[in-house]
N, C-alpha and C. Protein backbone atom coordinates (compact mmCIF):
# COMPACT_ATOMS: atom_id res chain seq x y z
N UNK A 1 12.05 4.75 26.20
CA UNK A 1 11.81 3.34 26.39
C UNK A 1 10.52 2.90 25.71
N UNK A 2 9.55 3.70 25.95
CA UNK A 2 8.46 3.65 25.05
C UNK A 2 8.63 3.30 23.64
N UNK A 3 9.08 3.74 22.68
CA UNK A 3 9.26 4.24 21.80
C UNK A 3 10.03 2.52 21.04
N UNK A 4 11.01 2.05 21.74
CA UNK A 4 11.58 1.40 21.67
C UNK A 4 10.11 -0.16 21.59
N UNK A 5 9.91 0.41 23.03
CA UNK A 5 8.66 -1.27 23.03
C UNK A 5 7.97 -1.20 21.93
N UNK A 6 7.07 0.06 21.59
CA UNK A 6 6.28 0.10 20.47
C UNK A 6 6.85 -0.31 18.93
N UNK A 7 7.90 -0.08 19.01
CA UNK A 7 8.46 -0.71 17.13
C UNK A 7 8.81 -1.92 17.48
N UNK A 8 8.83 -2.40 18.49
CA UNK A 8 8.91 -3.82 18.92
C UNK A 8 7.92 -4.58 18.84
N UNK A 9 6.68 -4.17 19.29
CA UNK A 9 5.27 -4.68 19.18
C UNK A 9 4.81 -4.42 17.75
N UNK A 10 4.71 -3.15 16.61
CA UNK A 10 4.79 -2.99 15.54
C UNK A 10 5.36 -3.91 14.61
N UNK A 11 6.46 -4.06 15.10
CA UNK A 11 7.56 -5.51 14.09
C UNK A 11 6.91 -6.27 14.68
N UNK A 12 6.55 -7.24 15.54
CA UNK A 12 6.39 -7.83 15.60
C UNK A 12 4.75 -8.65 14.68
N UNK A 13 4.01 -7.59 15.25
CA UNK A 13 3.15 -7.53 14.05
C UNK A 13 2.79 -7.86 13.48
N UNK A 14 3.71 -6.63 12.91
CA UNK A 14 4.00 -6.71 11.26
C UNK A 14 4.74 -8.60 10.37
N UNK A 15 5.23 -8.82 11.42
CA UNK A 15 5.61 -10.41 10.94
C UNK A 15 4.57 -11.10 11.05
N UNK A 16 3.86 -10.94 12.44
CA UNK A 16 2.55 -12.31 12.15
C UNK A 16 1.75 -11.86 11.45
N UNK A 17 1.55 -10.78 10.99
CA UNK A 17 0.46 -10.68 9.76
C UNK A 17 1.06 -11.06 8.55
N UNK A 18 2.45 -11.15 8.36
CA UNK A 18 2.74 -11.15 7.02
C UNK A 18 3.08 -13.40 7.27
N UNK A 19 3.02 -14.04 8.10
CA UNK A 19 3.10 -15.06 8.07
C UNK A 19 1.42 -15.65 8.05
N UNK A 20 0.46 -15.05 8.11
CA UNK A 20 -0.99 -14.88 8.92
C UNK A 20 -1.39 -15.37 6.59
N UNK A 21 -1.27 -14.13 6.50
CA UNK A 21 -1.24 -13.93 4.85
C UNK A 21 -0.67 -15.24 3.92
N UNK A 22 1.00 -15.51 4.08
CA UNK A 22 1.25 -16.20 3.44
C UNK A 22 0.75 -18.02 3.75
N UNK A 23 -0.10 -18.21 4.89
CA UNK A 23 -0.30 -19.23 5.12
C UNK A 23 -1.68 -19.25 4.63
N UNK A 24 -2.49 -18.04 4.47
CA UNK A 24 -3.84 -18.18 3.77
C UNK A 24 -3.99 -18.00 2.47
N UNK A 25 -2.61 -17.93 1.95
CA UNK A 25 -2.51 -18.13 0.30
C UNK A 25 -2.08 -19.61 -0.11
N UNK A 26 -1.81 -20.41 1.44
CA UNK A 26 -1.37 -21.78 0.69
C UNK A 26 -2.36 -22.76 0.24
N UNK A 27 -3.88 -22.68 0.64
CA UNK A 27 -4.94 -23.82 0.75
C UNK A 27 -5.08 -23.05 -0.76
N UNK A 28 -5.94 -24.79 -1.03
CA UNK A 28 -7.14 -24.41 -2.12
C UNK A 28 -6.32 -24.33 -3.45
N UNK A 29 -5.38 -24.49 -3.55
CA UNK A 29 -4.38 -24.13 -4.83
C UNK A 29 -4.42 -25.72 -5.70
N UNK A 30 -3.95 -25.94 -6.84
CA UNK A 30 -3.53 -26.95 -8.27
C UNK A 30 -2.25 -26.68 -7.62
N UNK A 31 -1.52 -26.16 -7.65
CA UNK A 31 0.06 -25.73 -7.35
C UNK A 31 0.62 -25.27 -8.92
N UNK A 32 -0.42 -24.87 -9.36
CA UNK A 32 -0.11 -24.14 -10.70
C UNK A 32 1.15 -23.29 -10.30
N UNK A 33 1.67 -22.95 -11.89
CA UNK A 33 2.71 -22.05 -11.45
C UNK A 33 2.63 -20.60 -11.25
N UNK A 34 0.71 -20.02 -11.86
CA UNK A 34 0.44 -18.73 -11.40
C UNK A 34 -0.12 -19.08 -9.86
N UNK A 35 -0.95 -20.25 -9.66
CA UNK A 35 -0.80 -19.72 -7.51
C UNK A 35 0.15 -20.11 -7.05
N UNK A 36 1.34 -20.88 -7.05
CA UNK A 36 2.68 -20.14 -7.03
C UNK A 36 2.93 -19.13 -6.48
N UNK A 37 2.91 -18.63 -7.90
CA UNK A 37 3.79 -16.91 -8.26
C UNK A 37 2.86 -16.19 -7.20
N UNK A 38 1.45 -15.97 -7.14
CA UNK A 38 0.65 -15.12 -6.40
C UNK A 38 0.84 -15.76 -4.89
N UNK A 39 1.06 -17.09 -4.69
CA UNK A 39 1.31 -16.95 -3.06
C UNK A 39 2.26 -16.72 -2.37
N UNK A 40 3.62 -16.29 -3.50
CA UNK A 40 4.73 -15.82 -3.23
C UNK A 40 4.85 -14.10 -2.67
N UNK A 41 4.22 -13.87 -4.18
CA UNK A 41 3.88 -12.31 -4.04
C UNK A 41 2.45 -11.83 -2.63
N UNK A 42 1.96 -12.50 -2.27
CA UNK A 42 1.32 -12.74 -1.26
C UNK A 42 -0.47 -12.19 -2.20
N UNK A 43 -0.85 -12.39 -2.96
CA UNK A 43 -1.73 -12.49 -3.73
C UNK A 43 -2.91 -11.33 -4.04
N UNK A 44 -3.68 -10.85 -4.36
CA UNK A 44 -4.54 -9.82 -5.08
C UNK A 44 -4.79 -8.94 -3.58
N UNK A 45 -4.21 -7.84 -3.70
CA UNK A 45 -4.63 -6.92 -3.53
C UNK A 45 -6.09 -6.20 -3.51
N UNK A 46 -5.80 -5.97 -5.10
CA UNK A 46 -7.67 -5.07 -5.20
C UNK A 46 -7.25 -5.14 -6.63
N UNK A 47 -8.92 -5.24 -6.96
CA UNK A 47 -9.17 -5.19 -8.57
C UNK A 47 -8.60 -3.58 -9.15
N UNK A 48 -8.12 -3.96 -10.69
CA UNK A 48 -8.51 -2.18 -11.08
C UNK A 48 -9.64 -1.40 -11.13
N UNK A 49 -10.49 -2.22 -11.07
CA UNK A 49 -12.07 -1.34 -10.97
C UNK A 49 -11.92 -0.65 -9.91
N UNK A 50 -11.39 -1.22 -8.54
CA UNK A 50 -11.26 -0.56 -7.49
C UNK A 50 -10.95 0.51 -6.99
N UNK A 51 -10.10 0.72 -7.79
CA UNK A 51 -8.60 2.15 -8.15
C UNK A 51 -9.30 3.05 -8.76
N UNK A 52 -9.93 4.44 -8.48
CA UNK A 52 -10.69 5.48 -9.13
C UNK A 52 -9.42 6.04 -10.22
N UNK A 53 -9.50 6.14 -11.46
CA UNK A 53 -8.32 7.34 -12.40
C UNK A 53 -8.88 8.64 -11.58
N UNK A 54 -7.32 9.16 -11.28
CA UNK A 54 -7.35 9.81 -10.46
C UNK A 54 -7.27 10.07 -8.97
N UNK A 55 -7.41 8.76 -8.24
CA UNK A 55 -7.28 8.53 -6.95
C UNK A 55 -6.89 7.81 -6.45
N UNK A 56 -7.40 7.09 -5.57
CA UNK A 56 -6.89 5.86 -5.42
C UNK A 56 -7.32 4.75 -4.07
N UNK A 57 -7.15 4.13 -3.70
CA UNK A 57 -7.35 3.03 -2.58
C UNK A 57 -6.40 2.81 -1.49
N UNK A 58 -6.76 3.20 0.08
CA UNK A 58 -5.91 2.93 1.28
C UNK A 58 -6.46 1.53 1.64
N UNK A 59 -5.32 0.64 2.03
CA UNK A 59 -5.20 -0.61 2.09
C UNK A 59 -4.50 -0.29 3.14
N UNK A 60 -5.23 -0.34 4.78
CA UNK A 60 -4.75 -0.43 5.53
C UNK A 60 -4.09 -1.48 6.38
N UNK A 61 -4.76 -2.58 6.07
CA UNK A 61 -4.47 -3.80 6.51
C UNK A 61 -2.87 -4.03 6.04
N UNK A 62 -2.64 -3.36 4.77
CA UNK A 62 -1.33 -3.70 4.15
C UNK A 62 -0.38 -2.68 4.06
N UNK A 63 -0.98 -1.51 4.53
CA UNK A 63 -0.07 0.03 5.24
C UNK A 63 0.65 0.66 3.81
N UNK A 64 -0.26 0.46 2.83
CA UNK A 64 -0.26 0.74 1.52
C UNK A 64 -1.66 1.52 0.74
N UNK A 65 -0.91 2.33 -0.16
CA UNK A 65 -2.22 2.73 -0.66
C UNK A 65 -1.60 3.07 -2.14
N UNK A 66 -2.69 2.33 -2.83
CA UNK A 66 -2.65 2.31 -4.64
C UNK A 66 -3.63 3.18 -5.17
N UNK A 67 -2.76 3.82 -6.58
CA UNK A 67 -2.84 5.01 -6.96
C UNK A 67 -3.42 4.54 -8.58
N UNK A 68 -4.34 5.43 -9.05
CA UNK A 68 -4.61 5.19 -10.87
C UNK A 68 -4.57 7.05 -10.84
N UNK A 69 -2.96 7.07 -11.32
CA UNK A 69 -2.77 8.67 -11.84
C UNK A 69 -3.34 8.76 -12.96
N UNK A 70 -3.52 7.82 -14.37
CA UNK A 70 -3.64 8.11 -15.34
C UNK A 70 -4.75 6.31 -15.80
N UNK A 71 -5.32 6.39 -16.46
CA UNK A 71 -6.11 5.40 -16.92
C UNK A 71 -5.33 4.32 -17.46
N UNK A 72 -5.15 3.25 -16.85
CA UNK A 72 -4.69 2.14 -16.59
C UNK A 72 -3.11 2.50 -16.19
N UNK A 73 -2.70 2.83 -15.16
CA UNK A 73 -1.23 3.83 -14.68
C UNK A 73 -1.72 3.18 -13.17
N UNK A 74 -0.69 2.50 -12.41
CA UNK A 74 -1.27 1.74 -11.03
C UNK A 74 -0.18 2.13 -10.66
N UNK A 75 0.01 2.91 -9.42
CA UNK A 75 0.91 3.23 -8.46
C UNK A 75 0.76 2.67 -7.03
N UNK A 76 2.09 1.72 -5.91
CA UNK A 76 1.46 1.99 -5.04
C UNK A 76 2.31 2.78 -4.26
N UNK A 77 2.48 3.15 -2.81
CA UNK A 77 3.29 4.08 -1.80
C UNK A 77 3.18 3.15 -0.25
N UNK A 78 3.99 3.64 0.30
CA UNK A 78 3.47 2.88 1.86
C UNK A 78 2.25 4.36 2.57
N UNK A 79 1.48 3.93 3.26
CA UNK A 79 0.74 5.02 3.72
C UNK A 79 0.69 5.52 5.25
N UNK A 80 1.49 5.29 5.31
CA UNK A 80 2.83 6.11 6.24
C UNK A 80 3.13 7.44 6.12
N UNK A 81 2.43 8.67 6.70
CA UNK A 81 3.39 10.05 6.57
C UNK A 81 4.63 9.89 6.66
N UNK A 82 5.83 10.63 5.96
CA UNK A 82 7.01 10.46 6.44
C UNK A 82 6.94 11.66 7.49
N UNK A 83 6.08 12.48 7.77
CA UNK A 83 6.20 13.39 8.60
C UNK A 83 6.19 12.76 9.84
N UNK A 84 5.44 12.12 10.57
CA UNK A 84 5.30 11.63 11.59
C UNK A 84 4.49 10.39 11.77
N UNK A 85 4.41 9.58 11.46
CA UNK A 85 4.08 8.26 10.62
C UNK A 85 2.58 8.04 10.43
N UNK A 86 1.82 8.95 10.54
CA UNK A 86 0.48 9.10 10.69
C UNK A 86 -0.10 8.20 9.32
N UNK A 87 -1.02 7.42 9.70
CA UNK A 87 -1.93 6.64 8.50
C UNK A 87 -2.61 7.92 7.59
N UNK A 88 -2.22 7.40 6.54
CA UNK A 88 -3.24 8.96 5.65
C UNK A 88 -4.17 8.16 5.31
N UNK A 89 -5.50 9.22 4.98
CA UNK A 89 -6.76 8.90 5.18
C UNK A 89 -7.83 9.07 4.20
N UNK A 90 -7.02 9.86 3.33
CA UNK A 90 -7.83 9.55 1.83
C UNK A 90 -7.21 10.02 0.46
N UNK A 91 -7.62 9.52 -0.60
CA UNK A 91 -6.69 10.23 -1.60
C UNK A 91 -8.07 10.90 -2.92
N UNK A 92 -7.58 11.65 -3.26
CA UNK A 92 -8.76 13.02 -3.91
C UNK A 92 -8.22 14.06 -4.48
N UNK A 93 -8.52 14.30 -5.92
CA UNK A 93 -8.41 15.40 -6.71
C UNK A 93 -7.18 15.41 -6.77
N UNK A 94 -6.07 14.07 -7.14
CA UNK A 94 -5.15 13.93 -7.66
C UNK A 94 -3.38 13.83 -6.22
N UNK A 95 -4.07 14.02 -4.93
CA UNK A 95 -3.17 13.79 -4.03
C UNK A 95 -3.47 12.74 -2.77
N UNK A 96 -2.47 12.48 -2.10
CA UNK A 96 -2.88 11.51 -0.88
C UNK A 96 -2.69 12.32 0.01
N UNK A 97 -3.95 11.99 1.53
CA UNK A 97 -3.87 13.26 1.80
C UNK A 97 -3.71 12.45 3.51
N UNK A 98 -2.60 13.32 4.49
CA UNK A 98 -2.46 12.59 6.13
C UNK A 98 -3.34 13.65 6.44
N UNK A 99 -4.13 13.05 7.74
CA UNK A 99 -5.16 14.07 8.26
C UNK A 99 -4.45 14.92 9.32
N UNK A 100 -2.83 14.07 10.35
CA UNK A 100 -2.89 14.59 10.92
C UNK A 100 -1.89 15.90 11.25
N UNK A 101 -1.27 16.27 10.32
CA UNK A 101 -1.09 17.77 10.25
C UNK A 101 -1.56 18.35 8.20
N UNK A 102 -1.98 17.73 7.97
CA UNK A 102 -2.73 17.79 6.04
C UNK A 102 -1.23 18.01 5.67
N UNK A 103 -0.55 16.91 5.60
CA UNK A 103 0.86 17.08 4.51
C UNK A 103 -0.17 16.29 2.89
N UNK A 104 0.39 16.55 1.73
CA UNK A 104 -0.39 16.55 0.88
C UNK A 104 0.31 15.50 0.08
N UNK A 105 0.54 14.49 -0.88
CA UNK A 105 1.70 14.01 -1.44
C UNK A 105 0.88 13.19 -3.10
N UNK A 106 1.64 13.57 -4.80
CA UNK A 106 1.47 13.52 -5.55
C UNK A 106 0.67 11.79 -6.05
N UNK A 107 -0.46 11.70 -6.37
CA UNK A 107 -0.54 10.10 -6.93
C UNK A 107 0.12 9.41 -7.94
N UNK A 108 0.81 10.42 -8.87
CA UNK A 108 1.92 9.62 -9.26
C UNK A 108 2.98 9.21 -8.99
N UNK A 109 3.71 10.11 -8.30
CA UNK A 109 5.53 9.60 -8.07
C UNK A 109 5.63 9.41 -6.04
N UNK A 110 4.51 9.82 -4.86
CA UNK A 110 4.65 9.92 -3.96
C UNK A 110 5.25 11.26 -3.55
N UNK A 111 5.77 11.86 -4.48
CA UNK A 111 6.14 13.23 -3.85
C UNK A 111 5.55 14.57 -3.24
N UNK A 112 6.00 15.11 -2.34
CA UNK A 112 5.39 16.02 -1.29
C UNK A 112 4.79 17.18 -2.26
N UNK A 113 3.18 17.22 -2.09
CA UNK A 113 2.79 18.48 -2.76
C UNK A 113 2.73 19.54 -1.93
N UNK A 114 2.60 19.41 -0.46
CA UNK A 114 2.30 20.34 0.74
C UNK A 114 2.86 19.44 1.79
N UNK A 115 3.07 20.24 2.63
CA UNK A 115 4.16 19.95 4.03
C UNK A 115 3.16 20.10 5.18
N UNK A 116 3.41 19.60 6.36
CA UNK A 116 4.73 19.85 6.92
C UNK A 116 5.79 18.42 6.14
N UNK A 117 5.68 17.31 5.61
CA UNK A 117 6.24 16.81 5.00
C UNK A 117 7.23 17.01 4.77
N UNK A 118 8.05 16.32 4.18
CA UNK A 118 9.41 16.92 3.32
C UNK A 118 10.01 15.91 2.44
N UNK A 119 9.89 14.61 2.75
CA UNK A 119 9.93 13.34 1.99
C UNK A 119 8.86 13.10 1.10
N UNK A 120 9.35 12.23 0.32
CA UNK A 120 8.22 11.51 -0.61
C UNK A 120 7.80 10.17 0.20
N UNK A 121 6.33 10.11 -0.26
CA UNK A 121 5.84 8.33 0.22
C UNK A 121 6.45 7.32 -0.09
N UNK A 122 7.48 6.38 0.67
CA UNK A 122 8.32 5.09 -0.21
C UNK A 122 7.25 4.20 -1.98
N UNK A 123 7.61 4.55 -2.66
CA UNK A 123 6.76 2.89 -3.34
C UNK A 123 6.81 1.77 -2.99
N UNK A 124 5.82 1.34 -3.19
CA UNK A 124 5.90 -0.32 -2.90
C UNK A 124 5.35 -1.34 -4.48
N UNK A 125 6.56 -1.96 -4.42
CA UNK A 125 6.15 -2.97 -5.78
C UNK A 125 5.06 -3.82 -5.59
N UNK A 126 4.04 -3.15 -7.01
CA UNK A 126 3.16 -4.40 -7.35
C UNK A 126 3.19 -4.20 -8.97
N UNK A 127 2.22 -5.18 -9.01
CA UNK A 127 2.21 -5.63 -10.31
C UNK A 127 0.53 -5.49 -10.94
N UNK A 128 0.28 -5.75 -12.20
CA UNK A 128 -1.06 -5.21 -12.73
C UNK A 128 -0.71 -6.72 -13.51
N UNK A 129 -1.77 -7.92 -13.79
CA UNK A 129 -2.45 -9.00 -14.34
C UNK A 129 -3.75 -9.03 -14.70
N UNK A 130 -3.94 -8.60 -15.60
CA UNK A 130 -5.56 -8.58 -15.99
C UNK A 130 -6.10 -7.51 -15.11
N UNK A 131 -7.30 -7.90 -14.28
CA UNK A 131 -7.52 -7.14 -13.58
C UNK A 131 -7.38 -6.89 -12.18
N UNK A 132 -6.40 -7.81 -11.70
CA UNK A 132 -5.91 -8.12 -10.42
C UNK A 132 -4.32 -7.13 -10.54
N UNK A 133 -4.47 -6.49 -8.99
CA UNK A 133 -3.27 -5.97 -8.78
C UNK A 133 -2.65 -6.77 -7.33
N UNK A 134 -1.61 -7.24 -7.24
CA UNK A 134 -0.96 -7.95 -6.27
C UNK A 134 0.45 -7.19 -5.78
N UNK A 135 0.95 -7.82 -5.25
CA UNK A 135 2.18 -7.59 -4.62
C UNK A 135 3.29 -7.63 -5.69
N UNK A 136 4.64 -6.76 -6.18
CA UNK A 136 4.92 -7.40 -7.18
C UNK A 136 6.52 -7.25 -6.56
C-alpha cells in the first residue's frame, strides 16, 4: 500500500513541478519564435561550460544528468538507478556513478559498466544551441 501512495505523491509531483516550470517560462518573453520554442521545450538547462569533457552535471531538480563524453558530444540520461531507483551522485573518470549499492553506468550511451545494475540509464532528449543546452 505504501508503495502505491508514494508513486502517487511522486506523480504527482512530478506534474506540479513540471506545470511550476512551464508557467515560469511564460513571463518576460517578445513571443519570439525562439522563446516559443524554449518555453515549450521548458528552457536552458545548463550552459556547455557547465558540462566537464568527460563528465558531467546531476540536475536534480530535473532527475537528469548531462554528459560531455567527448568535446562538444552532450548526452543526457534520467538519474534514476535502474537498480533500485536511487539518485546517483556523481559522474567521474568517464562513468555515472549511484552511491547506493556503486552500480557504475557509461557517459556516453547510459550503459551498465558495473552492477548490481543490469539496465542502461533511459536518455532523455535535449538539444545543444550555442551554448545553451535545453530540453529537446
Amino acid at each position: 500500500m505504501s508503495g502505491v501512495a508514494r508513486r502517487t505523491v511522486v506523480a504527482a509531483a512530478g506534474g506540479a513541478g513540471l506545470a511550476l516550470a512551464l508557467t515560469a517560462c511564460g513571463g518576460g518573453s517578445d513571443g519570439g519564435a525562439d522563446d516559443a520554442a524554449a518555453a515549450e521545450e521548458g528552457g536552458t538547462l545548463a550552459r556547455t561550460g557547465d558540462i566537464p569533457v568527460g563528465g558531467g552535471k546531476i540536475l536534480a531538480d530535473k532527475n537528469m544528468v548531462i554528459t560531455q563524453p567527448k568535446a562538444g558530444e552532450f548526452k543526457a540520461f534520467s538519474s534514476k538507478c535502474t537498480h533500485q531507483g536511487c539518485a546517483v551522485s556523481s559522474v567521474k573518470d568517464g562513468v555515472i556513478v549511484c552511491p547506493c549499492h556503486q552500480s557504475h553506468f557509461d557517459i556516453s550511451d547510459g550503459s551498465v559498466k558495473s552492477g548490481p545494475a543490469t539496465a542502461p540509464l533511459p536518455p532523455e532528449p535535449i538539444q545543444v544551441v550555442g551554448d545553451e543546452i535545453s530540453l529537446g
